[in-house]
Protein backbone atom coordinates (compact mmCIF):
# COMPACT_ATOMS: atom_id res chain seq x y z
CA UNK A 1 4.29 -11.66 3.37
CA UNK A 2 7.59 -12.90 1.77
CA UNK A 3 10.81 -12.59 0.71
CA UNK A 4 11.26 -9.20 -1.35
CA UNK A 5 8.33 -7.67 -0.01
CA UNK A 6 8.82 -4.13 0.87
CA UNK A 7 6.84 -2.39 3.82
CA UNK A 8 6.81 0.56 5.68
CA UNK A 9 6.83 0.36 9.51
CA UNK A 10 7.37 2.99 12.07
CA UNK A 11 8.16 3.03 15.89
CA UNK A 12 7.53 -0.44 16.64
CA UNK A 13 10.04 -2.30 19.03
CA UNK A 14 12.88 -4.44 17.39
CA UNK A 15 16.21 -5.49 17.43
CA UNK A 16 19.02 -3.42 15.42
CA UNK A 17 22.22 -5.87 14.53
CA UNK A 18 25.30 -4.35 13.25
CA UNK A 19 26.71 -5.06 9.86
CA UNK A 20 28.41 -8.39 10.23
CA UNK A 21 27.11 -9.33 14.16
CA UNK A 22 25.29 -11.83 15.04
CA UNK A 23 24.24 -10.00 18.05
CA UNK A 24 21.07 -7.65 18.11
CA UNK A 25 20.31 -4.99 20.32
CA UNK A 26 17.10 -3.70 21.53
CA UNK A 27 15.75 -0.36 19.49
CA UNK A 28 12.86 1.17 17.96
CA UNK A 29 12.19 1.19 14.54
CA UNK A 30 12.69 4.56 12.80
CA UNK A 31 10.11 5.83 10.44
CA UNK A 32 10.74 4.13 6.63
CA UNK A 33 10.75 1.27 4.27
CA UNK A 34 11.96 -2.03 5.06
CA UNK A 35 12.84 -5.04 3.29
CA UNK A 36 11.88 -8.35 3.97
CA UNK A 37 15.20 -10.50 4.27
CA UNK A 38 14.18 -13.46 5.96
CA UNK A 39 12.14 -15.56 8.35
CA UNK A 40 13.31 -17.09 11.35
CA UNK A 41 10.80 -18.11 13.71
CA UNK A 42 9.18 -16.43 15.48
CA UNK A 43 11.15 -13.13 14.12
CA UNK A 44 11.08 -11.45 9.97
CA UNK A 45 14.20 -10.31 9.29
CA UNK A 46 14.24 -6.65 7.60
CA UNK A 47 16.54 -4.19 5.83
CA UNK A 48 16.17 -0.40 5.77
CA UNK A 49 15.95 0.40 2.57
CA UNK A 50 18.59 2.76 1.35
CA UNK A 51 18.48 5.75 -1.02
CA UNK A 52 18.48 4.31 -4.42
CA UNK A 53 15.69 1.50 -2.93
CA UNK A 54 18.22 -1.78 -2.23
CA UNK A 55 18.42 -3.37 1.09
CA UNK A 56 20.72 -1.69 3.05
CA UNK A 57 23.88 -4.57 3.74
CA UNK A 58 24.60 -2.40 7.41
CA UNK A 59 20.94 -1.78 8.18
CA UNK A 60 19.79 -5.08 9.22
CA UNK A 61 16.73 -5.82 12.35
CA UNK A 62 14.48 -8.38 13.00
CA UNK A 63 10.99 -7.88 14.81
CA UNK A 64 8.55 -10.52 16.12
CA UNK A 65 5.87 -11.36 13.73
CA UNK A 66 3.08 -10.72 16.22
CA UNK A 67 3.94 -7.37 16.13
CA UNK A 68 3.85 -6.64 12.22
CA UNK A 69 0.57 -9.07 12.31
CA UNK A 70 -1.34 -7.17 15.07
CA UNK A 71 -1.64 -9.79 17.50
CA UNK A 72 -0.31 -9.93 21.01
């Protein structure tokens, strides 16, 4: 996985951050296409992807890599 990479992930448990916050909240991913942003261990950053396919600039999460990678 890297930068620009585009996957689809649904229901897992993340953390939402409003456009322009450095503070995340705790939230469940909705059903769609993300894409990857960034790495910062041990989290990927992720953007929804919007209509027309570009990272969405208010969309932003980040999820623990064990949980895209299957482990525990």
């Amino acid at each position: 996985m890297q930068v620009g990479d585009i996957i689809h992930l649904d229901g897992l448990k993340a953390e939402y951050s409003l456009f322009g916050k450095d503070q995340f909240s705790r939230c469940t991913l909705p059903d769609g296409q993300y894409h990857v942003v960034g790495f910062d261990e041990p989290y990927v950053k992720l953007a929804w992807s919007d209509a027309d396919g570009t990272p969405s600039r208010k969309h932003r999460y980040r999820i623990r890599m064990s949980l895209i990678f299957g482990q525990a």
